[in-house]
C-alpha atoms as a PDB file:
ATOM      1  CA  UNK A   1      58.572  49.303 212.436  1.00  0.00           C
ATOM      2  CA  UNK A   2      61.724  47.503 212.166  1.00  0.00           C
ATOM      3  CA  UNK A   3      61.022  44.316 214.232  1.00  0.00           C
ATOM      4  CA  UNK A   4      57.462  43.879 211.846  1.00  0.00           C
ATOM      5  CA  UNK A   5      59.846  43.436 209.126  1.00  0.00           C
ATOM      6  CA  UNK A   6      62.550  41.528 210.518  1.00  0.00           C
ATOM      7  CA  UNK A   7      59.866  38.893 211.592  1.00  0.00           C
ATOM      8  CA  UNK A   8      58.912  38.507 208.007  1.00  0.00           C
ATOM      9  CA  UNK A   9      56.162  40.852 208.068  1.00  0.00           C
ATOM     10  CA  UNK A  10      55.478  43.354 205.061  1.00  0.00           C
ATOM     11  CA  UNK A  11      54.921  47.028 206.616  1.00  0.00           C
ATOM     12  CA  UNK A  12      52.001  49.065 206.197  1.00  0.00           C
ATOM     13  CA  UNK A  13      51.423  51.643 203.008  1.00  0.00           C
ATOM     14  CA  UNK A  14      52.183  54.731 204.740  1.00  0.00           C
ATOM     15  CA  UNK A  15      54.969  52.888 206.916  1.00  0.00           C
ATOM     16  CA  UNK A  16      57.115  51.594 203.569  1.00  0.00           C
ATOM     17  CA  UNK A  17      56.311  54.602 201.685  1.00  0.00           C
ATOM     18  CA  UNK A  18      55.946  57.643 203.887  1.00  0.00           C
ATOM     19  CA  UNK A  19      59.082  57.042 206.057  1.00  0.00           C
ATOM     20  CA  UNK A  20      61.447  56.246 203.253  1.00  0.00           C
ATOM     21  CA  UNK A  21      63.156  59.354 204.133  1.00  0.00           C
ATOM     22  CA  UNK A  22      66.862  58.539 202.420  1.00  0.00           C
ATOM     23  CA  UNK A  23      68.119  61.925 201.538  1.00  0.00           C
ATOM     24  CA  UNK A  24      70.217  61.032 198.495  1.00  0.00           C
ATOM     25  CA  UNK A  25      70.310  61.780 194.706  1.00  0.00           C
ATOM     26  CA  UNK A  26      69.554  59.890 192.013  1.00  0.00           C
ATOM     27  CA  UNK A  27      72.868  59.218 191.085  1.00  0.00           C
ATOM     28  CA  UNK A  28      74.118  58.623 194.205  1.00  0.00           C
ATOM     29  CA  UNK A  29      71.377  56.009 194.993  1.00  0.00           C
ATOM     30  CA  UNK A  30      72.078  54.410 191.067  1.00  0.00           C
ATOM     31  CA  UNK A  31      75.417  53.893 192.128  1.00  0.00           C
ATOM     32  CA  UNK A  32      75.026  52.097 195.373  1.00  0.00           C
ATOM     33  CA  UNK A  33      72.000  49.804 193.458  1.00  0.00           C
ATOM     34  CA  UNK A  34      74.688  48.781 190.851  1.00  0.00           C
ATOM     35  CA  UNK A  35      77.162  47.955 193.139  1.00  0.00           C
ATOM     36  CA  UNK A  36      74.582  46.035 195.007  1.00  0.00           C
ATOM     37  CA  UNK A  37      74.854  47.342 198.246  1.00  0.00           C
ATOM     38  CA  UNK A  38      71.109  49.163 197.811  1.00  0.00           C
ATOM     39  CA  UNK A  39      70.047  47.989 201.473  1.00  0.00           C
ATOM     40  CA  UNK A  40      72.853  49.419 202.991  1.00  0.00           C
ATOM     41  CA  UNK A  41      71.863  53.143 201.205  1.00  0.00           C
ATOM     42  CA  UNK A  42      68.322  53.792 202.715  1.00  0.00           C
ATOM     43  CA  UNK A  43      69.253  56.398 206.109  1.00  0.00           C
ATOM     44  CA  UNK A  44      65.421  55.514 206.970  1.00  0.00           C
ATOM     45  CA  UNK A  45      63.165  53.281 209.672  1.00  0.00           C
ATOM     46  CA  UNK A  46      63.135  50.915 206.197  1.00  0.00           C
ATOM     47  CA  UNK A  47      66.412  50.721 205.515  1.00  0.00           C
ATOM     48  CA  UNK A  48      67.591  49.886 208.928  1.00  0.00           C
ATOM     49  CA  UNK A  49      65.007  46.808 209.234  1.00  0.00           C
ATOM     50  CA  UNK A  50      66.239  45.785 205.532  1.00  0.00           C
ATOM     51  CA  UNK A  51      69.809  45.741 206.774  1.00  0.00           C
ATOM     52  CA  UNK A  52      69.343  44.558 210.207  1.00  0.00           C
ATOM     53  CA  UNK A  53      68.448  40.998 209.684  1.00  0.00           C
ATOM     54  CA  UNK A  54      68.738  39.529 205.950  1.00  0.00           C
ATOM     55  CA  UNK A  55      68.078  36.099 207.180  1.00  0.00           C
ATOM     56  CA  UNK A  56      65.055  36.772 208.045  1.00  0.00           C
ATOM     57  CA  UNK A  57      64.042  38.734 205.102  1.00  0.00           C
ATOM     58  CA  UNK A  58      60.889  37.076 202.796  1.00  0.00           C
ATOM     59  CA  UNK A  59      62.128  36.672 199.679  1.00  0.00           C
ATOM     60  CA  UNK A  60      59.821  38.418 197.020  1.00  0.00           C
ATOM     61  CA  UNK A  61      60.552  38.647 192.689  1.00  0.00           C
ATOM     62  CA  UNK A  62      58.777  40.986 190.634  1.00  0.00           C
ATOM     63  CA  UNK A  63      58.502  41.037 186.771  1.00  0.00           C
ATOM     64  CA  UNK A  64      55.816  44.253 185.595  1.00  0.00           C
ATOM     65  CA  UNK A  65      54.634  46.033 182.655  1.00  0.00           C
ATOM     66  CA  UNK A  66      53.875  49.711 183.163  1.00  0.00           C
ATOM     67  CA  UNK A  67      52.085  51.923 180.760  1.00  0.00           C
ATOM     68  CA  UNK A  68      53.786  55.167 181.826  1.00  0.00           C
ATOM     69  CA  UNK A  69      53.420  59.289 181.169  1.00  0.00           C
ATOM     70  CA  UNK A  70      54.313  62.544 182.945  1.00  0.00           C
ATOM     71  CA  UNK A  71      54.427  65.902 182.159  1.00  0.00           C
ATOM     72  CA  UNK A  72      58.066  66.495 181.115  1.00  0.00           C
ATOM     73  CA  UNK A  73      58.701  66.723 177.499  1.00  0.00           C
ATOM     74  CA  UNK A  74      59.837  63.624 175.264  1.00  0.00           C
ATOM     75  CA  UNK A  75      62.296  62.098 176.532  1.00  0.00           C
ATOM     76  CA  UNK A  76      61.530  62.528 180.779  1.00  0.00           C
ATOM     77  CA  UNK A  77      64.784  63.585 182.212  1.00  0.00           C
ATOM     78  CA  UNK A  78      64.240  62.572 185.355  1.00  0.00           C
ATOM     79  CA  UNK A  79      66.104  59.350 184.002  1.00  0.00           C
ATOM     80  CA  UNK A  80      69.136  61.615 183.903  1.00  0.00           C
ATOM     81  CA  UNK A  81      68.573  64.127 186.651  1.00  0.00           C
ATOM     82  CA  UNK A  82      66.841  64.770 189.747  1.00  0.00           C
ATOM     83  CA  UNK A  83      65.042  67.800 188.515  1.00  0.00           C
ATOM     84  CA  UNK A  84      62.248  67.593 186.017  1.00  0.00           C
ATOM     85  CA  UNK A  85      61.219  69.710 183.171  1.00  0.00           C
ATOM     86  CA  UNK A  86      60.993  73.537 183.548  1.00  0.00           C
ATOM     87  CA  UNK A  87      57.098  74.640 182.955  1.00  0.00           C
ATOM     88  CA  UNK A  88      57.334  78.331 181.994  1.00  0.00           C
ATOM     89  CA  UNK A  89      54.692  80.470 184.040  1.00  0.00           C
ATOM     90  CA  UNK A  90      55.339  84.197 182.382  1.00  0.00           C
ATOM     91  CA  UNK A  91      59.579  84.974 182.962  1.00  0.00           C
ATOM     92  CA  UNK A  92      59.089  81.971 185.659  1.00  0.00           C
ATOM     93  CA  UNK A  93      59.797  78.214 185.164  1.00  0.00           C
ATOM     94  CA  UNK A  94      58.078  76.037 187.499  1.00  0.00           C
ATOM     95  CA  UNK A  95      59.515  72.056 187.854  1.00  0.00           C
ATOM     96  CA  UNK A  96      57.478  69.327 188.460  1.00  0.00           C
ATOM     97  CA  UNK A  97      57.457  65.571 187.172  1.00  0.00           C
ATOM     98  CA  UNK A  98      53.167  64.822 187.005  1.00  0.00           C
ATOM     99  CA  UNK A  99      52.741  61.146 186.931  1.00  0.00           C
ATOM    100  CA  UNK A 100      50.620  58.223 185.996  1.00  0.00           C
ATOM    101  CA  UNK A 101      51.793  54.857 186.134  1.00  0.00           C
ATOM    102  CA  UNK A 102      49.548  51.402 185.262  1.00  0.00           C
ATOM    103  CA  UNK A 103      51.486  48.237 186.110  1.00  0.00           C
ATOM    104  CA  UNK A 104      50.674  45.139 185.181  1.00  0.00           C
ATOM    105  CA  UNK A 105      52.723  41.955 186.681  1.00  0.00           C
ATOM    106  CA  UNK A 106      53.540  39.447 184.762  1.00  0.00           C
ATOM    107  CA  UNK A 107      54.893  37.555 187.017  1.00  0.00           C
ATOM    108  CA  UNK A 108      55.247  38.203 191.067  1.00  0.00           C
ATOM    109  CA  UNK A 109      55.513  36.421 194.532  1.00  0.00           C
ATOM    110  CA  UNK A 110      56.037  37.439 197.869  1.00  0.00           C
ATOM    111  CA  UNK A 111      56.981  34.934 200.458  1.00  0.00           C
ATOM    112  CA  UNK A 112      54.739  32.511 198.624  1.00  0.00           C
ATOM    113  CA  UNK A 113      51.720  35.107 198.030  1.00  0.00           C
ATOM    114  CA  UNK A 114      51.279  35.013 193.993  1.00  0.00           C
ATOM    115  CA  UNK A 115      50.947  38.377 192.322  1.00  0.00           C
ATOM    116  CA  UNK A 116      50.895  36.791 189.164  1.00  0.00           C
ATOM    117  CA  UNK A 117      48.165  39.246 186.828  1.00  0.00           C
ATOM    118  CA  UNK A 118      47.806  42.046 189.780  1.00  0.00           C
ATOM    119  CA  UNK A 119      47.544  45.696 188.253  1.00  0.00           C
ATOM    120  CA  UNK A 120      47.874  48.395 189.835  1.00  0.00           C
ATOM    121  CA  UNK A 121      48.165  52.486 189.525  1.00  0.00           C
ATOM    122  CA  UNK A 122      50.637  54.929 191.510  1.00  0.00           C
ATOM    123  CA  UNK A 123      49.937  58.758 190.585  1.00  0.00           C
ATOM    124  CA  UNK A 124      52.012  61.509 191.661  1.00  0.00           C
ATOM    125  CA  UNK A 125      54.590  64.406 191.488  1.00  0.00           C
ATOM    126  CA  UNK A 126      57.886  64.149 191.723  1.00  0.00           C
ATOM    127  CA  UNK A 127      57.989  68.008 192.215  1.00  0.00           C
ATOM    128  CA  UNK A 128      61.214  70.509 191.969  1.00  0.00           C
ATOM    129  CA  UNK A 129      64.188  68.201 192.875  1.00  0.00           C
ATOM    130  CA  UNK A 130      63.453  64.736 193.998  1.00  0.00           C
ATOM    131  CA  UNK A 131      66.409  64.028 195.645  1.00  0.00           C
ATOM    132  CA  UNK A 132      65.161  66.157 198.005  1.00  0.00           C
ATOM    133  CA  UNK A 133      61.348  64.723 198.239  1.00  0.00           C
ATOM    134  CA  UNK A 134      58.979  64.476 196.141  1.00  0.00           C
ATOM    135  CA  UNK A 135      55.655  66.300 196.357  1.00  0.00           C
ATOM    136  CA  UNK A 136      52.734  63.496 196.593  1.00  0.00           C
ATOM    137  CA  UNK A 137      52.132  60.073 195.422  1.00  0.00           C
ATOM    138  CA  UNK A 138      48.430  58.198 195.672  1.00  0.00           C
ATOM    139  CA  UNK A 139      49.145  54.087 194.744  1.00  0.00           C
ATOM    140  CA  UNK A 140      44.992  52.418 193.756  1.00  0.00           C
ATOM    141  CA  UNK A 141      44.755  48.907 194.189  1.00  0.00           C
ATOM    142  CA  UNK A 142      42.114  46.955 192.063  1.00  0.00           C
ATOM    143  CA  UNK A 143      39.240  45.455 194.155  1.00  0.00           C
ATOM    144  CA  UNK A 144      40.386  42.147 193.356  1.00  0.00           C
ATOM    145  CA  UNK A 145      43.608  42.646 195.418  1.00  0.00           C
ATOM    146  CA  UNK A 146      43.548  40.458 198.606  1.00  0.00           C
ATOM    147  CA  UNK A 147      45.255  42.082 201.773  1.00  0.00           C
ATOM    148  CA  UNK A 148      48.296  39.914 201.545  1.00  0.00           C
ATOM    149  CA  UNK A 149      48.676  40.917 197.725  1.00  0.00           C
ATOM    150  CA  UNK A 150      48.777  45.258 199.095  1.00  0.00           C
ATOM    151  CA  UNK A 151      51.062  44.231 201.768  1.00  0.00           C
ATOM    152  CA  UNK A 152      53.256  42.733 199.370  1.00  0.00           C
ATOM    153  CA  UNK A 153      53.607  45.880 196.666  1.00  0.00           C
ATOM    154  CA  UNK A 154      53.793  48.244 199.355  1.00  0.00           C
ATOM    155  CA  UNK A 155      57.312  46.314 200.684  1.00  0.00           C
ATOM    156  CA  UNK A 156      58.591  45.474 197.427  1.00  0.00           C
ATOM    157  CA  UNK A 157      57.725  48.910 195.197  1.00  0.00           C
ATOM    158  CA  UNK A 158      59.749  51.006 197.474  1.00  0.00           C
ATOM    159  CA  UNK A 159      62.710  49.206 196.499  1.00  0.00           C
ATOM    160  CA  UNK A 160      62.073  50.334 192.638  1.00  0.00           C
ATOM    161  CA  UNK A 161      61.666  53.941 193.637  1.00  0.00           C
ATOM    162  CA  UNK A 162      64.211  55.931 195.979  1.00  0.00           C
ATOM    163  CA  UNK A 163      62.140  58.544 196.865  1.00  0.00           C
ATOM    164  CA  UNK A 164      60.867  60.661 200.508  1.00  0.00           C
ATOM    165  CA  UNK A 165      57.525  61.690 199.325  1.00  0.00           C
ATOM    166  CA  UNK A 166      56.012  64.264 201.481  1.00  0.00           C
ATOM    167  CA  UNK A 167      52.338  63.347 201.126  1.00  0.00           C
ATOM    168  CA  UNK A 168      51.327  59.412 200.546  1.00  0.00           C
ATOM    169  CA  UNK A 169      48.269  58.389 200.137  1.00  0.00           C
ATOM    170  CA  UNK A 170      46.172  55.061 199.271  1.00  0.00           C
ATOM    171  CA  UNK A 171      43.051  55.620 196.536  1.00  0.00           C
ATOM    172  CA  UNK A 172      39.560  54.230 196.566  1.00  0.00           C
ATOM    173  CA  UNK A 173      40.011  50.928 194.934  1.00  0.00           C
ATOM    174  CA  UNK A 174      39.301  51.068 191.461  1.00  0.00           C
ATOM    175  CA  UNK A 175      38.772  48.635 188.501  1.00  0.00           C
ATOM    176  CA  UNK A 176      41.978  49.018 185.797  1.00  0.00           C
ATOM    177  CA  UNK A 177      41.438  48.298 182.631  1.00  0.00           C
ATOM    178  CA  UNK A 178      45.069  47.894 180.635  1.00  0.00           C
ATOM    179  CA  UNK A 179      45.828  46.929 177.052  1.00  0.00           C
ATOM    180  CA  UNK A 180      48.854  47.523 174.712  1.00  0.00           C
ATOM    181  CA  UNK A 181      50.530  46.763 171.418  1.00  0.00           C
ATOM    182  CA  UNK A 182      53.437  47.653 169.703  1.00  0.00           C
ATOM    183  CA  UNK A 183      52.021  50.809 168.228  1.00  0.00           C
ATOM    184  CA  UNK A 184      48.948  51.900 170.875  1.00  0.00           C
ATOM    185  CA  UNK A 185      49.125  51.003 174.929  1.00  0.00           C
ATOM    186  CA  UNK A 186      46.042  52.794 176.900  1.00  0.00           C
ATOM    187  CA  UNK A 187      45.145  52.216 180.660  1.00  0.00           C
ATOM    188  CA  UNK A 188      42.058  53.210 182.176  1.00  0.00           C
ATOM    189  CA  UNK A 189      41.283  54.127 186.150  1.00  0.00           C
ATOM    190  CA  UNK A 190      37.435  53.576 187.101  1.00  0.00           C
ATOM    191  CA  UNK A 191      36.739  53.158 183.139  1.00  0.00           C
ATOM    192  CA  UNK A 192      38.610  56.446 183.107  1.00  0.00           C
ATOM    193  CA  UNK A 193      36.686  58.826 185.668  1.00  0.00           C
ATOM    194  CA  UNK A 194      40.001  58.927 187.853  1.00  0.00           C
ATOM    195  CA  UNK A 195      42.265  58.003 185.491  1.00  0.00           C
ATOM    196  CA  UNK A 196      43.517  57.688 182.675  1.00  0.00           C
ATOM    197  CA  UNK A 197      46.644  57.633 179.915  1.00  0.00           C
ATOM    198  CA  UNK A 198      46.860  56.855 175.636  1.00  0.00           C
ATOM    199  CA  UNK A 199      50.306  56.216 174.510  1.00  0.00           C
ATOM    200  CA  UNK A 200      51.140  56.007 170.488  1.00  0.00           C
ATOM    201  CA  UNK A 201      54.210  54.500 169.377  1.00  0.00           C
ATOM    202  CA  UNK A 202      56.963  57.121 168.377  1.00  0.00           C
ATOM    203  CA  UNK A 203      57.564  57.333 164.583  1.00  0.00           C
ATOM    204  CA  UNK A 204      60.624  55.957 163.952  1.00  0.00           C
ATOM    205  CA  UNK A 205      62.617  55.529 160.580  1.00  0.00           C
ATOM    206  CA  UNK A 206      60.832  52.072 160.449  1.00  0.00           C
ATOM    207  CA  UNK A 207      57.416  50.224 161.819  1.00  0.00           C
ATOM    208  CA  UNK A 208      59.057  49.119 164.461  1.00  0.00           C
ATOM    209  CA  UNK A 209      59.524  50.566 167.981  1.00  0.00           C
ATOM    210  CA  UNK A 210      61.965  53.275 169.090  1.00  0.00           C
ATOM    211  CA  UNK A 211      63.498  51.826 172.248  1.00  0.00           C
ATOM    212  CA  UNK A 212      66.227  53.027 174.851  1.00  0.00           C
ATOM    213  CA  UNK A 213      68.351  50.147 176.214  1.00  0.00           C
ATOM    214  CA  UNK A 214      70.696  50.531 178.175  1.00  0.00           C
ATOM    215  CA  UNK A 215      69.307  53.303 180.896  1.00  0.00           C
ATOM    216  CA  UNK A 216      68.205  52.183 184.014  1.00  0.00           C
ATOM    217  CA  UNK A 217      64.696  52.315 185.338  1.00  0.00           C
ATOM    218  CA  UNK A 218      65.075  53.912 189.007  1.00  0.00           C
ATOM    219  CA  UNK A 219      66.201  51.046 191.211  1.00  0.00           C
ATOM    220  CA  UNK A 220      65.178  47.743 189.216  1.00  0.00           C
ATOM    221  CA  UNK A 221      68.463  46.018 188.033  1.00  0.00           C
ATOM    222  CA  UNK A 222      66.865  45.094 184.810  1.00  0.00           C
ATOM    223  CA  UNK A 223      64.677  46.133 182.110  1.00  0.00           C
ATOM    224  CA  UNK A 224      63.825  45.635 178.474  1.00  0.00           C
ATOM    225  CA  UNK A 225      64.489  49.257 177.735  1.00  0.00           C
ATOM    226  CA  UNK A 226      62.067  52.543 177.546  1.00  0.00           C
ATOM    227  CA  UNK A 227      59.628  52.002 174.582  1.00  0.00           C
ATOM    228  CA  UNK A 228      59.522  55.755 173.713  1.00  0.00           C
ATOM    229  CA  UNK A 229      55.675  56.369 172.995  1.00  0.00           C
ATOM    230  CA  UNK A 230      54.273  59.852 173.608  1.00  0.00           C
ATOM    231  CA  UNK A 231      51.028  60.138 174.683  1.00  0.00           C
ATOM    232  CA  UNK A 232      48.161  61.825 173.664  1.00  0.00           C
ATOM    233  CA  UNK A 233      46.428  62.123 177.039  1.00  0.00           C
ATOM    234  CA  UNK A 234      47.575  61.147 180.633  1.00  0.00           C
ATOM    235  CA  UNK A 235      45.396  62.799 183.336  1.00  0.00           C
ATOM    236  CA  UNK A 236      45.017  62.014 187.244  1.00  0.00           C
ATOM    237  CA  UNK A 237      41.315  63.154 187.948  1.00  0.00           C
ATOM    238  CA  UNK A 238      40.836  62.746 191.902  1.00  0.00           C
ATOM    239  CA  UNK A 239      41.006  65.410 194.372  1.00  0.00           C
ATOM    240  CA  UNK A 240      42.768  68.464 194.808  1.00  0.00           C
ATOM    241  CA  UNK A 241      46.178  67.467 192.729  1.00  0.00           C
ATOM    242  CA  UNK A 242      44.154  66.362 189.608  1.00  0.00           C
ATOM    243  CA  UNK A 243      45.793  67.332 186.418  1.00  0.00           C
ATOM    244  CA  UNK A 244      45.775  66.358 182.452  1.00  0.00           C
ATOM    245  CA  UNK A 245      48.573  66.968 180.034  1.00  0.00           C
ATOM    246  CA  UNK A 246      48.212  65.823 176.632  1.00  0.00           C
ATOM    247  CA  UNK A 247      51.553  65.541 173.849  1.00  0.00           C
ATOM    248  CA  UNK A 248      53.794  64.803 176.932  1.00  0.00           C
ATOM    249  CA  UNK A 249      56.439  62.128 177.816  1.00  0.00           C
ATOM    250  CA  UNK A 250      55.702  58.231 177.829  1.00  0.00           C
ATOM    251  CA  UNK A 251      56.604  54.861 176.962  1.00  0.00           C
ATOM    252  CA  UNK A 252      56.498  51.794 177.907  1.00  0.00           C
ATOM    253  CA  UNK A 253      59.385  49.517 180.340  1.00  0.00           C
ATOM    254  CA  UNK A 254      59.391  45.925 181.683  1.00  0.00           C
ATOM    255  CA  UNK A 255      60.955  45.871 184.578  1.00  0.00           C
ATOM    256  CA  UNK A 256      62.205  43.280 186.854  1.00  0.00           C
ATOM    257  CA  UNK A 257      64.079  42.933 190.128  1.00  0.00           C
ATOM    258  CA  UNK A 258      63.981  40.693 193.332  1.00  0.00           C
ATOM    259  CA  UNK A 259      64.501  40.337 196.828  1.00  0.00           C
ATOM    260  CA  UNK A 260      68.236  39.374 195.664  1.00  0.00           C
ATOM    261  CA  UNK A 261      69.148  42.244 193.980  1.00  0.00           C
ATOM    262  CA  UNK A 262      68.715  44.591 197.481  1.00  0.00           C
ATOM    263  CA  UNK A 263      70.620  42.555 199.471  1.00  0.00           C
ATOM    264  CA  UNK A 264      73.943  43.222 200.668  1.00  0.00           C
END
């Protein structure tokens, strides 16, 4: 894998995702990021073709909107710990982190490809301790999205999440529908057959927003802060991990980051 990338070459879904086997935590990998040493920290096939030739490295920015919810309570914690919410199952608590994200870019380029208006979905859990691995991820690419535009996100998303999944896959394409406001943000999977999540803004002591700054959104470098807005449905419904949770964690982030910020 390593000389695809060093030529300048994006590598395949299951290569950047799959094999991104850094065993580190959270903090840990928040820490290197910040110092800006983040190529440096992946112990993975991906990491050593990131640090083995940064000359020849495309350069890439991404700027996206993403519509988010899991099944932890309000506020997620995973943006403080490694280990999600506790789900009580009789004297029992099970952890788990259940997942839907819709992105929209705002603006995006890799190596001259535009991925100015792509959206996108990734749907997943990040299981008991995800510093560890997480349990599955599925990422569903609009039909629009050319081949270049697929080869791009799958190179440049694993550099916003830190994470050895043990089960990747890639979705039937689907159509995403994706609108938001201040008070309401809803995105829709196949018109909502294999996806879907509702957010409502989070009653504050005014009209306006209830927003986290300051907190850092996995790996991206900057952000607008977490626009806390619970939702009132988020549900995966495609094969055998479907789920639905309704009353559960969301918001909404803009994040950004680029090929500069992962370079040593």
């Amino acid at each position: 894998m390593a000389p695809a990338l060093a030529e300048g070459h994006p590598l395949s879904v299951e290569e950047a995702w799959f094999h991104m086997s850094n065993e580190v935590t959270r903090r840990k990998f928040l820490g290197v990021a910040a110092a800006g040493a983040m190529a440096t920290a992946f112990e993975s096939p991906l990491g050593a073709a990131i640090g083995s030739d940064q000359s020849a490295k495309p350069a890439w920015a991404l700027n996206a909107t993403i519509i988010e919810a899991c099944s932890c309570t309000m506020f997620c914690p995973c943006y403080f710990s490694t280990v999600p919410s506790g789900h009580a199952h009789g004297s029992m608590a099970e952890h788990y982190c259940r997942f839907n994200n819709a992105y929209r870019i705002n603006q995006g380029q890799f190596n001259g490809v535009s991925l100015n208006g792509l959206k996108f979905w990734i749907a997943g859990d990040l299981g008991a301790d995800f510093s560890k691995s997480g349990e599955w991820a599925e990422i569903t690419f609009e039909p629009s999205a050319s081949k270049a535009q697929r080869d791009a996100l799958t190179t440049i998303v694993p550099n916003v999440y830190p994470v050895n999944w043990k089960a990747f896959s890639v979705g039937k394409d689907a159509a995403i529908e994706w609108s938001a406001s201040k008070d309401r943000a809803e995105a829709r999977l196949a018109a909502g057959k294999a996806g879907i999540v509702t957010l409502r803004r989070n009653p504050g002591m005014t009209t306006e927003p209830t927003i986290i700054t300051n907190l850092r959104y996995f790996g991206a470098p900057r952000n607008t802060g977490f626009h806390l807005m619970p939702n009132e449905i988020e549900a995966y419904r495609v094969g055998p991990n479907a789920f639905e949770y309704k009353g559960t964690n969301g918001f909404m982030i803009t994040f950004d980051i680029t090929s500069k910020d992962v370079t040593s």
